[in-house]
Protein backbone atom coordinates (compact mmCIF):
# COMPACT_ATOMS: atom_id res chain seq x y z
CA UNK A 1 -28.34 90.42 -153.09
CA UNK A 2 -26.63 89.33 -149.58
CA UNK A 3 -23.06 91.13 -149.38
CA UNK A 4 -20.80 88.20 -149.68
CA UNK A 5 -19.61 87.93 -146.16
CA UNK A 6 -22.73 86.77 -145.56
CA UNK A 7 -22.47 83.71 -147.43
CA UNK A 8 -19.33 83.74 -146.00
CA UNK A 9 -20.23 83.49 -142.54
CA UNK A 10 -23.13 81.09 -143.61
CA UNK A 11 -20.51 78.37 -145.20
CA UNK A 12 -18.44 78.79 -141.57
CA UNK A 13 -21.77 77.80 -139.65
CA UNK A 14 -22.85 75.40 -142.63
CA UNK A 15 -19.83 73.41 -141.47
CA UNK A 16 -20.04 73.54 -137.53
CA UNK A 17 -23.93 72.63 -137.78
CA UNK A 18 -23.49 69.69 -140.77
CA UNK A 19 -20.88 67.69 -137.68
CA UNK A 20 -24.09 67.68 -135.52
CA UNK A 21 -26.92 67.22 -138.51
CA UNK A 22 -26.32 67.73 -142.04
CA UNK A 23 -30.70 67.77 -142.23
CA UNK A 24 -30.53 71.01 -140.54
CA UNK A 25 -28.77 72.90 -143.37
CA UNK A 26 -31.77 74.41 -145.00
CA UNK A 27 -32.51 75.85 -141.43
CA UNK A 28 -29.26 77.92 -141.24
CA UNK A 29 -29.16 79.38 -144.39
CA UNK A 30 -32.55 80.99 -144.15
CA UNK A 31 -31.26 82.62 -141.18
CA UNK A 32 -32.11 86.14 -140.91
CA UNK A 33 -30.29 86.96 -138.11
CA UNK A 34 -27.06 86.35 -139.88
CA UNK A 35 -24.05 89.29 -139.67
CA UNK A 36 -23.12 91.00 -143.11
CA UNK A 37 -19.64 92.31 -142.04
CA UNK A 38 -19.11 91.00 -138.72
CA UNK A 39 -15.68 89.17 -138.55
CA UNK A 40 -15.82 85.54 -138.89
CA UNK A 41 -14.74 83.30 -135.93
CA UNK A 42 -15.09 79.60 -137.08
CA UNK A 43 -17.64 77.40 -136.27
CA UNK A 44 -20.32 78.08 -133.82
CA UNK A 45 -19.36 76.85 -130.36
CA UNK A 46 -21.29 74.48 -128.13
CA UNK A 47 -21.69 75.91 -124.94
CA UNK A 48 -19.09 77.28 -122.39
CA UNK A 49 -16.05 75.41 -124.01
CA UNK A 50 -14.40 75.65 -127.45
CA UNK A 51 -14.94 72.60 -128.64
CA UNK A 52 -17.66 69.75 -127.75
CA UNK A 53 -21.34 70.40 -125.96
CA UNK A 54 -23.02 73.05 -123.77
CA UNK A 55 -21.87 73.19 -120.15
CA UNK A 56 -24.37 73.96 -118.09
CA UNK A 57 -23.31 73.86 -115.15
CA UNK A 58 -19.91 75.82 -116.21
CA UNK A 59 -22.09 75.78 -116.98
CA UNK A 60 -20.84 72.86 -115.31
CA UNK A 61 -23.62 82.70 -110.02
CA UNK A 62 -28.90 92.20 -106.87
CA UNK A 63 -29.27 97.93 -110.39
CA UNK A 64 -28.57 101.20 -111.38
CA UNK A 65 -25.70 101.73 -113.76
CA UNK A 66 -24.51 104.78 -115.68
CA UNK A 67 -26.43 104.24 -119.68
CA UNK A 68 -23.68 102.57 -121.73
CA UNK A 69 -25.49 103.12 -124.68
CA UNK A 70 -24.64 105.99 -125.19
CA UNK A 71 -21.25 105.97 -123.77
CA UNK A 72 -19.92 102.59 -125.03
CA UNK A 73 -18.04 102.27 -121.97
CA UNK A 74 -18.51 101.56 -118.02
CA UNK A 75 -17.71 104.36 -115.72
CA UNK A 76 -15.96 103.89 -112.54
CA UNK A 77 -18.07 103.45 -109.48
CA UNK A 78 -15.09 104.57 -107.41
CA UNK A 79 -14.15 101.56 -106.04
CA UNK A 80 -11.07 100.52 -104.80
CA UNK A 81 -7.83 98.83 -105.93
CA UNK A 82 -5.64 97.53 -103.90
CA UNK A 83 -3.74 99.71 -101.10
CA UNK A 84 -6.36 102.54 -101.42
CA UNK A 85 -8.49 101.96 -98.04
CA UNK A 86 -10.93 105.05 -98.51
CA UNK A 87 -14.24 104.48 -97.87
CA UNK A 88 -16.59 103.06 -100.54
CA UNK A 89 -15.11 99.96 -101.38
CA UNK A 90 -16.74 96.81 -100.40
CA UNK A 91 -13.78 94.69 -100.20
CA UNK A 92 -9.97 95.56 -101.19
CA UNK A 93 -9.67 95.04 -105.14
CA UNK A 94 -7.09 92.73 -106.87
CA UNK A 95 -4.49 93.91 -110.04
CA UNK A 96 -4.61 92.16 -113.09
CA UNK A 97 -1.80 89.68 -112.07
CA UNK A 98 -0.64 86.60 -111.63
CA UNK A 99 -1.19 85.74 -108.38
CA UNK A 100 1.53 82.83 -108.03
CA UNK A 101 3.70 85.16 -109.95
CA UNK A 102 4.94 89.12 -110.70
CA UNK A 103 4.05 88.61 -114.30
CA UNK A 104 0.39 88.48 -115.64
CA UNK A 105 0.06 85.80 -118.77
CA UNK A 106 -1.15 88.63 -121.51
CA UNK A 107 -2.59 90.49 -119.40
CA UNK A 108 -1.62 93.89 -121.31
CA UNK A 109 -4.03 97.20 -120.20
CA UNK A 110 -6.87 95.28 -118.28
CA UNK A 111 -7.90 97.89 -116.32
CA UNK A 112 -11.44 97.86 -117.51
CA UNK A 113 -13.48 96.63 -120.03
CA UNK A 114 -14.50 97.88 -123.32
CA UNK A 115 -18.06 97.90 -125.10
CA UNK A 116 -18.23 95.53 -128.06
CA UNK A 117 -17.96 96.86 -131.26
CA UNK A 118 -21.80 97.36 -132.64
CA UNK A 119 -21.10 95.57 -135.76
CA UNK A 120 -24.48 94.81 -137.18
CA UNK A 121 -27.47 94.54 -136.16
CA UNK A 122 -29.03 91.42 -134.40
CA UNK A 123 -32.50 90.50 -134.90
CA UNK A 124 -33.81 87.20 -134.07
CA UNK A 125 -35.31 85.76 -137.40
CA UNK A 126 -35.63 82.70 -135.99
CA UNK A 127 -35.05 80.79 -132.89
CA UNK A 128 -31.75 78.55 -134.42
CA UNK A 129 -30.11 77.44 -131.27
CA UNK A 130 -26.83 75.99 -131.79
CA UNK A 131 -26.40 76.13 -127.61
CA UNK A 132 -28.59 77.28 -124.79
CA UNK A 133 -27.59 78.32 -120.99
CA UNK A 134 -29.61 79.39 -118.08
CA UNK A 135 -29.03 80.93 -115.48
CA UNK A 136 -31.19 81.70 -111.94
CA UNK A 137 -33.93 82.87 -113.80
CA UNK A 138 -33.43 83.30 -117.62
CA UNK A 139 -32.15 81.94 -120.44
CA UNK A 140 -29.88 83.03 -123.33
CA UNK A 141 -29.34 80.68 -126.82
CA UNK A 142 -26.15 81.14 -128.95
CA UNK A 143 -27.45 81.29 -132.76
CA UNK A 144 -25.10 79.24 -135.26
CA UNK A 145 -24.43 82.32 -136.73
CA UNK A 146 -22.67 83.82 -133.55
CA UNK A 147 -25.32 86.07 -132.45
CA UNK A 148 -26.85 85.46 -128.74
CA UNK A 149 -30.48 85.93 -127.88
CA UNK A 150 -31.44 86.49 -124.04
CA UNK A 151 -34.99 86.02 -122.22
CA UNK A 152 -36.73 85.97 -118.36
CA UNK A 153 -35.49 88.04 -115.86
CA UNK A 154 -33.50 91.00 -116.37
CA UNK A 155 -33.37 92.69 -113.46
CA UNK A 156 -28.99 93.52 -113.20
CA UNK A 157 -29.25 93.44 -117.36
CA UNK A 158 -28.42 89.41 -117.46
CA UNK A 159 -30.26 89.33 -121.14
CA UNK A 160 -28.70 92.24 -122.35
CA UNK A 161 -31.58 94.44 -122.47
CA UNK A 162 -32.25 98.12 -120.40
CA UNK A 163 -33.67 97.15 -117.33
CA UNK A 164 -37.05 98.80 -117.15
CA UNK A 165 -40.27 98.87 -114.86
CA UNK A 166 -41.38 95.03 -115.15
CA UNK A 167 -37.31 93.96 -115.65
CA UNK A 168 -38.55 90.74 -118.00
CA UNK A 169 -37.78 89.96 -121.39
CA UNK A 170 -40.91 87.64 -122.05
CA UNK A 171 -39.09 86.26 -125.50
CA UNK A 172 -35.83 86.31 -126.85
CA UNK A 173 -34.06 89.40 -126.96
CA UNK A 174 -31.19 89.93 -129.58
CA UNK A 175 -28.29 91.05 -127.57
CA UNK A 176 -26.85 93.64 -129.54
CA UNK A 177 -23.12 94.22 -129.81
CA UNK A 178 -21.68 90.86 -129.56
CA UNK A 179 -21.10 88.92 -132.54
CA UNK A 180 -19.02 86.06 -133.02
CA UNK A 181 -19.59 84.44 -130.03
CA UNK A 182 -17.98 80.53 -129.80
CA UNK A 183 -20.02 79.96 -126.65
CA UNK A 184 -21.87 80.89 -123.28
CA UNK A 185 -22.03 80.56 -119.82
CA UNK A 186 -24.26 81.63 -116.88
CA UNK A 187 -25.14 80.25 -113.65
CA UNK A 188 -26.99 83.11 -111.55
CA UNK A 189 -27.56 86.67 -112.57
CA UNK A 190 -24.34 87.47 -115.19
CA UNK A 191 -23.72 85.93 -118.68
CA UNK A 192 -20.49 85.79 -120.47
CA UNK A 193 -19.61 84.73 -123.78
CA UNK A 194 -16.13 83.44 -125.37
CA UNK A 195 -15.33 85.23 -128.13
CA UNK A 196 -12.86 84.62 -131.66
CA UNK A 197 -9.69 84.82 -130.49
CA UNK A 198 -10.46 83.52 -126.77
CA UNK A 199 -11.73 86.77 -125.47
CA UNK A 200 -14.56 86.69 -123.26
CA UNK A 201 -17.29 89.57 -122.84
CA UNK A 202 -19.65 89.64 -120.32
CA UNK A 203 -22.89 91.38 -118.97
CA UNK A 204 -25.11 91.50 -116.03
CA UNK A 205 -24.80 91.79 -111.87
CA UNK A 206 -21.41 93.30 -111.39
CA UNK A 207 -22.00 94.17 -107.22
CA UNK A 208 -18.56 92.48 -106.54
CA UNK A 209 -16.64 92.76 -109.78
CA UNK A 210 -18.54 89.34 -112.03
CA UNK A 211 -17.32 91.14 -115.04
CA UNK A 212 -14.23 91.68 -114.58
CA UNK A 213 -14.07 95.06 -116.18
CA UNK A 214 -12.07 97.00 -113.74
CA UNK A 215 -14.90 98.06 -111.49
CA UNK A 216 -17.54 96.82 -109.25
CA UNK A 217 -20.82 98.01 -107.11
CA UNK A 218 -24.44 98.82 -108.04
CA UNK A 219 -23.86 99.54 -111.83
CA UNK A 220 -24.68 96.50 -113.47
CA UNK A 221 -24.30 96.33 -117.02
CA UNK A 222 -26.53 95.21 -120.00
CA UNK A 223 -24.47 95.83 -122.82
CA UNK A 224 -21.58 93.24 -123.09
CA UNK A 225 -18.27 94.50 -122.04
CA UNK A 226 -15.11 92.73 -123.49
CA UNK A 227 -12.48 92.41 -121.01
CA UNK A 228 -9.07 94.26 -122.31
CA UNK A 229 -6.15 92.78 -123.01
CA UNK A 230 -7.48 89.22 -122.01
CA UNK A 231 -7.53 86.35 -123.97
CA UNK A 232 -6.46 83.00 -124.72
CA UNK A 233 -9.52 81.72 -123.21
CA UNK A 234 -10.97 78.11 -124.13
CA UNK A 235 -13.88 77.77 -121.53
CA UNK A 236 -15.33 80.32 -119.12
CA UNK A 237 -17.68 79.33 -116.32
CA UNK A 238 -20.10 82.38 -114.82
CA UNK A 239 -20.47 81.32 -111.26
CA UNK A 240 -22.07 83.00 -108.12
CA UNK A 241 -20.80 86.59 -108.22
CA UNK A 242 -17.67 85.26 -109.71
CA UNK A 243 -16.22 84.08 -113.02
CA UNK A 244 -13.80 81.58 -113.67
CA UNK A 245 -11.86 80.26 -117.30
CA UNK A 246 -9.14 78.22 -118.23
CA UNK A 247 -6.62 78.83 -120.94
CA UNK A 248 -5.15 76.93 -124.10
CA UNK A 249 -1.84 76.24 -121.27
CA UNK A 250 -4.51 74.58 -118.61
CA UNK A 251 -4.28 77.71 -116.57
CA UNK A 252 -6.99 78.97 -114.37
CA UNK A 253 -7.55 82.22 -114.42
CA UNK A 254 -10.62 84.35 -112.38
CA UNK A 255 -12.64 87.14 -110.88
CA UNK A 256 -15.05 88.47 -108.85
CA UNK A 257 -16.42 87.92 -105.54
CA UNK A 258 -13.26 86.59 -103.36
CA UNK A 259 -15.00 85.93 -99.48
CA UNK A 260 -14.14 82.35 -99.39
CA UNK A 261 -10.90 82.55 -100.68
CA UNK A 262 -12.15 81.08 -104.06
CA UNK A 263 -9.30 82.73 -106.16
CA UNK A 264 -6.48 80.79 -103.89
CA UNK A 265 -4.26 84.13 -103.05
CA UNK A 266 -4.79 84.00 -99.73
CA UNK A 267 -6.97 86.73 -99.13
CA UNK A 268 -10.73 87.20 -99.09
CA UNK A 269 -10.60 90.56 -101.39
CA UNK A 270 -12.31 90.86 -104.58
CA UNK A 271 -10.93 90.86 -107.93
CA UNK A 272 -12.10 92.91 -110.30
CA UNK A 273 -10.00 92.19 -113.61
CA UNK A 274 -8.39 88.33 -114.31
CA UNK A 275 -6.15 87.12 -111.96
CA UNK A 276 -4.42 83.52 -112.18
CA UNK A 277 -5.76 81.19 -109.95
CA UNK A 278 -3.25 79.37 -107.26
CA UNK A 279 0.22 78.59 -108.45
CA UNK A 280 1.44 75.84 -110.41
CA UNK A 281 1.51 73.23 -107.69
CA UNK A 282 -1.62 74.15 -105.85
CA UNK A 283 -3.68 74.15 -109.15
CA UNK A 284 -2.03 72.35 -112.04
CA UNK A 285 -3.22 72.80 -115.51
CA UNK A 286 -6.84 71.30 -116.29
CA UNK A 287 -8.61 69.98 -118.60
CA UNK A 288 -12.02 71.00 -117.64
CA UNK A 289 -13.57 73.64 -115.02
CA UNK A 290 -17.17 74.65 -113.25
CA UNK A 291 -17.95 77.10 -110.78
CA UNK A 292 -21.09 77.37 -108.85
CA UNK A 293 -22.66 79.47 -106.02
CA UNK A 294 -19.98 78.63 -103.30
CA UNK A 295 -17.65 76.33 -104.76
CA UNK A 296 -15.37 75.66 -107.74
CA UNK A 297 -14.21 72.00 -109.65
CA UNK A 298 -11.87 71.09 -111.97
CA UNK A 299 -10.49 68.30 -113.68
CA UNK A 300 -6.25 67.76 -113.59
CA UNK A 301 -5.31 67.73 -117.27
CA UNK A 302 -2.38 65.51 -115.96
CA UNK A 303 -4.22 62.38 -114.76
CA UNK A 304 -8.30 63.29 -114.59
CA UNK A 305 -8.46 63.68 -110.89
CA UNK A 306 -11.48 65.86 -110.25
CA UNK A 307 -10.71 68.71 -107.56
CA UNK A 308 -12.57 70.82 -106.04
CA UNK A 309 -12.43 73.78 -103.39
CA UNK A 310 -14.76 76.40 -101.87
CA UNK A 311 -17.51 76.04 -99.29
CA UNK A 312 -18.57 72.70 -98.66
CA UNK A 313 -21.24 72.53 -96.13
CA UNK A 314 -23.60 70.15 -98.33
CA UNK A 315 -20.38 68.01 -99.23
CA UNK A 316 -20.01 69.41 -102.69
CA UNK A 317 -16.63 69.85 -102.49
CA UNK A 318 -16.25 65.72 -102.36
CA UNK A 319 -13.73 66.05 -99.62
CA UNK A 320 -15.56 63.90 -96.85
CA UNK A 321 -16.97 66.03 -94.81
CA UNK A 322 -19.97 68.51 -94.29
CA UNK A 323 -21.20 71.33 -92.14
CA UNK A 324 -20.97 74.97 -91.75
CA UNK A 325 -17.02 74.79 -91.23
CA UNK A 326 -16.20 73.17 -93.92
CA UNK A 327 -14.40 75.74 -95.83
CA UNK A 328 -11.86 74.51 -98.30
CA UNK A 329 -9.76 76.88 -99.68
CA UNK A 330 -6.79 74.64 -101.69
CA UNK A 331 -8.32 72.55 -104.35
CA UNK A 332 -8.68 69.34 -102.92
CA UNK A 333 -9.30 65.69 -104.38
CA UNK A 334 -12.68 64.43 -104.52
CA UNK A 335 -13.08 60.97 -102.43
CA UNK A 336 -13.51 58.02 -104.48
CA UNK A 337 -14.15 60.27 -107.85
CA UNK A 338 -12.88 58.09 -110.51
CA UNK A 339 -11.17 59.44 -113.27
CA UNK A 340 -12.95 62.13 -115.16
CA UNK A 341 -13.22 64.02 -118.73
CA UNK A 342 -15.40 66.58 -117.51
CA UNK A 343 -16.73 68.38 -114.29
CA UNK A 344 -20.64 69.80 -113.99
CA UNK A 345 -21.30 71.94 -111.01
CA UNK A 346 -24.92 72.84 -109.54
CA UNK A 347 -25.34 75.28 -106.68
CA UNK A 348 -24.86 72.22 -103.93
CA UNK A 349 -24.03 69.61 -105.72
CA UNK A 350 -21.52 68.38 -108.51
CA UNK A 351 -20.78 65.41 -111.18
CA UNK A 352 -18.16 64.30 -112.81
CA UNK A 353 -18.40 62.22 -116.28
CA UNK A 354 -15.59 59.88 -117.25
CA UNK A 355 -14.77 59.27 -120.82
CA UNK A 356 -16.77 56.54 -120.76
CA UNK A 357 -20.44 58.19 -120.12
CA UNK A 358 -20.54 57.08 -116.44
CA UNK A 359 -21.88 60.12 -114.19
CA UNK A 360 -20.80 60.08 -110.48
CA UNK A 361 -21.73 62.84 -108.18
CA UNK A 362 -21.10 64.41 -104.82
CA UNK A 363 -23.13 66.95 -102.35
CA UNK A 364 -26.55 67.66 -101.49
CA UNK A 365 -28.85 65.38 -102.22
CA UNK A 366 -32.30 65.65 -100.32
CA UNK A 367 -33.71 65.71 -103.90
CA UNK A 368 -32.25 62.75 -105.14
CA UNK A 369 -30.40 65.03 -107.29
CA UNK A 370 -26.91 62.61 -107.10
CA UNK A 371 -28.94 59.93 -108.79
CA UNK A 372 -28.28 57.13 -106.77
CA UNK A 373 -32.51 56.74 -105.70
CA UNK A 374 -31.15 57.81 -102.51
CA UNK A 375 -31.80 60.95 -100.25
CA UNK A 376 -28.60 60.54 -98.36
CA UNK A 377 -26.19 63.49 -98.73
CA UNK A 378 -22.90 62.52 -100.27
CA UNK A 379 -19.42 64.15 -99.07
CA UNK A 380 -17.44 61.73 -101.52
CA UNK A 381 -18.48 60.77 -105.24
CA UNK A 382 -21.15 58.01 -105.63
CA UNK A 383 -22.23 56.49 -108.82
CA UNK A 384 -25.06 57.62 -110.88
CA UNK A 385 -26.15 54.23 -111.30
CA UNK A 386 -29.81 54.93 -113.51
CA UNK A 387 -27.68 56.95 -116.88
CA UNK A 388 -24.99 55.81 -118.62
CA UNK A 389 -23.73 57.24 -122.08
CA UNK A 390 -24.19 60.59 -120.65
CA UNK A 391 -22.54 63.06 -123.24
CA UNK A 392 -23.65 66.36 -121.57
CA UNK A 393 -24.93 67.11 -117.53
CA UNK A 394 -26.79 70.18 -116.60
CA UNK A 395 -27.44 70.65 -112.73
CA UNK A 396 -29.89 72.85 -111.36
CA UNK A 397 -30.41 73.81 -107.38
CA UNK A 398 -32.13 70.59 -106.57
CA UNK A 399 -32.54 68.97 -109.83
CA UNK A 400 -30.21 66.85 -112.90
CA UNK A 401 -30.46 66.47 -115.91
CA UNK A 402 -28.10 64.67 -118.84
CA UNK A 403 -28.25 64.16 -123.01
CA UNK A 404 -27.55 60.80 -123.60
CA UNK A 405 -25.79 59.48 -127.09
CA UNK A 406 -28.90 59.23 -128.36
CA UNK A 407 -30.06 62.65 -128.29
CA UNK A 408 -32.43 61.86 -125.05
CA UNK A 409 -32.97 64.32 -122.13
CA UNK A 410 -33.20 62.47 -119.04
CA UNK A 411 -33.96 64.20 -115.39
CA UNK A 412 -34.30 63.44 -111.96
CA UNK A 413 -34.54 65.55 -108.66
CA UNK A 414 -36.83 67.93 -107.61
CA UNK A 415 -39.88 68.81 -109.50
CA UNK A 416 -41.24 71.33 -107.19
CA UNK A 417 -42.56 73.64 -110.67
CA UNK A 418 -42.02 70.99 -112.82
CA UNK A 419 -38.35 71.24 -113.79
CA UNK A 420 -38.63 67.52 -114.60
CA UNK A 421 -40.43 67.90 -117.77
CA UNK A 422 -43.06 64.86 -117.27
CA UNK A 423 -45.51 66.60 -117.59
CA UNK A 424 -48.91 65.93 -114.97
CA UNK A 425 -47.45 65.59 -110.94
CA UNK A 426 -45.56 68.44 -110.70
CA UNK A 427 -44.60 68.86 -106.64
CA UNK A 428 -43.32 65.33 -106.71
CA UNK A 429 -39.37 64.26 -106.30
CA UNK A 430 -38.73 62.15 -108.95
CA UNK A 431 -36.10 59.69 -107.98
CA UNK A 432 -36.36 57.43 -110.82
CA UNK A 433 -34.66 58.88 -113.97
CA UNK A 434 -37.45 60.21 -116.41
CA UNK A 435 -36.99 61.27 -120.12
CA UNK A 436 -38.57 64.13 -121.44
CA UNK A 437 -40.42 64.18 -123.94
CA UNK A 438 -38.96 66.43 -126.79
CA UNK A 439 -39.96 66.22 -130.94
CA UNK A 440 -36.34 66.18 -131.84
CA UNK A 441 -33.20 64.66 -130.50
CA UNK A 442 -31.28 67.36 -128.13
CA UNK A 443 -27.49 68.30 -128.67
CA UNK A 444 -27.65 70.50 -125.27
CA UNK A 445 -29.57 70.92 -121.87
CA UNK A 446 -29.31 73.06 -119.37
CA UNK A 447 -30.99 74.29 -115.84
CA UNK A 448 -31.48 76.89 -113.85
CA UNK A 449 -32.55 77.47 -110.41
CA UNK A 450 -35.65 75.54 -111.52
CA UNK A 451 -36.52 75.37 -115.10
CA UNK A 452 -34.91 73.49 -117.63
CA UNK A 453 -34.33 73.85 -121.39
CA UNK A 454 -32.98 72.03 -123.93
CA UNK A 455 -31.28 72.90 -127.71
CA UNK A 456 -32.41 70.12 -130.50
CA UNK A 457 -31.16 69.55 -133.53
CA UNK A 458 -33.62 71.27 -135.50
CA UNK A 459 -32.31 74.36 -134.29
CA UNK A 460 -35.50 74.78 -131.76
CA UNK A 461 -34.73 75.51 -128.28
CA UNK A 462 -37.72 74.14 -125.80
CA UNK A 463 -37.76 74.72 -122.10
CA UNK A 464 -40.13 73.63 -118.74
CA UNK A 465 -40.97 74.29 -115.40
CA UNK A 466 -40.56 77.52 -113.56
CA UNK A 467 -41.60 80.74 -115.52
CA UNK A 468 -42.27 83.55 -113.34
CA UNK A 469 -39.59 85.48 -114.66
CA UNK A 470 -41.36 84.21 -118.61
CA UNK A 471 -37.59 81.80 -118.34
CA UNK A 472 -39.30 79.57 -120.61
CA UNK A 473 -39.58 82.28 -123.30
CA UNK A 474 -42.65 81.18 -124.49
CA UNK A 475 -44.54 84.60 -123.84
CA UNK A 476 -45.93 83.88 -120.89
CA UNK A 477 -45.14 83.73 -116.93
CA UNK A 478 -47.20 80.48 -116.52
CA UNK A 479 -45.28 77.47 -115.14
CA UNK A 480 -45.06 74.14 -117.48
CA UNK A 481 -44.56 70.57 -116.29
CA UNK A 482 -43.86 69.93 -119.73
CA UNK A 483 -41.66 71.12 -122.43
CA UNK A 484 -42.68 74.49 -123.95
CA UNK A 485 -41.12 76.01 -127.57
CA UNK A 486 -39.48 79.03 -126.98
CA UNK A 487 -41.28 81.39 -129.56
CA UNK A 488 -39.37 84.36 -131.53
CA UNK A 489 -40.39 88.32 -131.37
């Protein structure tokens, strides 16, 4: 007989899973993955936010490191906080602070992180995806019962697994240690996760601080470490080398990799615990936030503008202007962005959705990756004229993708390995907006660098295009042009 925490925790996720489908019941309680003490956390969350879908793009980022597993904690690499110039440091190191302020919001002892408690065992049953999130090269799917499975590349520990000779976790791996996860986010080679109470762990490439754990340098980490004495968190967004959230107040709060001045305190140092983001007037509170490779977005909670800030070479940034110099480092309003509900952020370009379903987008677009059947690069928001009724964006580098209120998966851009999903004529841009062909309607989607996967409402996560890192997690390292089920160990 199940300990009766179990049934428990099964009623919490019966509840979450019955607002999307109430015909995917039977599915969840013949989970086997499911905790039998772990603490319960509410219903399972949809992607890098509390509340509503997966954001991809937020959804919407190179190994040695001392063996956690045996320490349950992350040793100091010796780097450097701030006012100690010795040697060794890449770049002066931030304090957990407020950086429009003297007074950190909750900060408390966030010096470094902490392993999660082991709690019980994960072991992936069966593939029950209640979100999925990719990053450059693999994928991880959050289970309705708060467990997270990882799979593809794991080269700086990004699926929670030892790195070892071949670095690739051809199917899901359980990522053990984290339980009650609410939802995920990745965009390059780290993953975080937002836990009960709005903490957030994270694992994965740590070279300039991504985790936010107090240190930084060539000790990755592939055991999730929960970030002290933080929390409050409602979204988190794993960009490029860097990690940003917001907070129930609308504040913005990040770490990590500081060169272009992402984390607006006027230096180019990197932070290696939370720090708040500008000060009240630069950055306002928001309702929504991405980060990306070289730039960050957000939405003003107080009238939808969409903002952004960062490097904007390839326009991203929506200010009007390209090239090499175009650096901006206060967050800026996008040109002709109408007001939005929610921000999506690729590595060059970005989209904003208004409440209404309408998509516009900004940046790179030699792809056709804004949507617009054009090939014109955009410095100022244009109108993704082919979707509409777009609940849920994903960008990838070159490639977009949305779920429509009818459960569809649609994608355009490039389809260099296939990232499209339409199967035969891989190698071609697609300009024209093309829906994939999936058995189930999809509640999430999600890209990567260039593969694509998707979350349905069975509970069955299925992904395409480039697998050389097995990102699909089908087993195998063979590209598909066409959507693939990602199969359980």
């Amino acid at each position: 007989m199940r300990h009766a925490s179990t049934h428990a925790t099964a009623l919490t996720a019966f509840n979450a899973v019955t607002a999307f489908n109430p015909f995917i019941v039977v599915a969840l309680l013949f989970l086997t993955g499911c905790p039998q003490d772990a603490e319960e956390s509410g219903a399972f969350g949809s992607g890098t936010d509390a509340a509503g879908v997966v954001d991809s793009a937020g959804t919407d980022a190179p190994s040695g490191h001392k063996d956690a597993e045996n320490t349950g904690t992350i040793a100091d690499t010796g780097s450097k906080t701030a006012g100690d110039s010795g040697a060794g440091a890449v770049d002066a190191a931030k304090s957990p602070v407020d950086s429009s302020s003297a007074t950190a919001d909750s900060a408390g002892d966030q010096d470094a992180g902490t392993a999660v408690d082991a709690g019980p065992k994960h072991v992936v049953g069966s593939m029950f995806a209640a979100a999925i999130e990719a990053g450059d090269y693999h994928t991880c799917a959050l289970h309705g019962t708060g467990f997270v499975s990882c799979w593809g590349d794991n080269s700086n520990g990004e699926t929670g697994a030892k790195p070892g000779p071949t670095s690739v976790s051809t199917k899901p791996n359980p990522v053990q240690t984290v339980a009650g996860v609410t939802a995920l986010s990745s965009k390059t080679k780290h993953t975080c996760a937002l836990l009960g109470g709005g903490k957030v762990a994270c694992w994965g490439h740590n070279f300039w601080g991504d985790l936010g754990i107090g240190v930084k340098g060539s000790q990755d980490v592939y055991i999730p470490q929960v970030i002290k004495g933080f929390k409050g968190v409602v979204k988190v967004s794993a960009g490029g080398d860097y990690t940003f959230t917001r907070k129930t107040d609308g504040s913005v709060w990040g770490w990590g990799k500081n060169v272009t001045g992402h984390l607006l305190d006027g230096t180019a140092g990197a932070a290696l615990i939370p720090i708040k983001v500008g000060s009240a007037t630069a950055l306002p509170a928001v309702s929504d936030i991405c980060s990306a490779a070289n730039h960050v977005c957000a939405i003003r909670a107080s009238d939808q503008t969409a903002l952004c800030w960062g490097r904007g070479t390839d326009g991203q940034v929506g200010n009007g202007k390209t090239g090499s110099g175009n650096l901006v480092k206060v967050p800026t309003v996008v040109v002709k962005a109408p007001k939005a509900s929610r921000i999506f952020c690729g590595y060059d370009h970005t989209c904003a959705l208004t409440k209404a379903g309408q998509m516009w987008c900004w940046g790179r677009n030699s792809s056709s990756q804004l949507g617009n059947k054009s090939t014109n690069t955009a410095a100022e928001a244009v109108w993704s004229e082919q979707v509409g009724g777009v609940k849920q964006a994903a960008l990838g580098t070159s490639h977009t993708c949305v779920v429509d209120n009818y459960g569809k998966v649609k994608c355009w851009g490039r389809n260099e390995y296939g990232q499209i999903g339409v199967g035969p004529g891989k190698g071609k841009t697609i300009k024209i907006v093309a829906i994939v062909p999936l058995p189930k309607k999809a509640v999430a989607v999600t890209a990567g660098r260039a593969h694509t996967c998707a979350a349905l409402v069975d509970g069955s996560a299925w992904c395409w295009g480039r697998n050389h890192k097995s990102q699909l997690g089908d087993g195998t390292k063979t590209d598909s042009p066409s959507p693939v089920k990602v199969v359980v160990k």
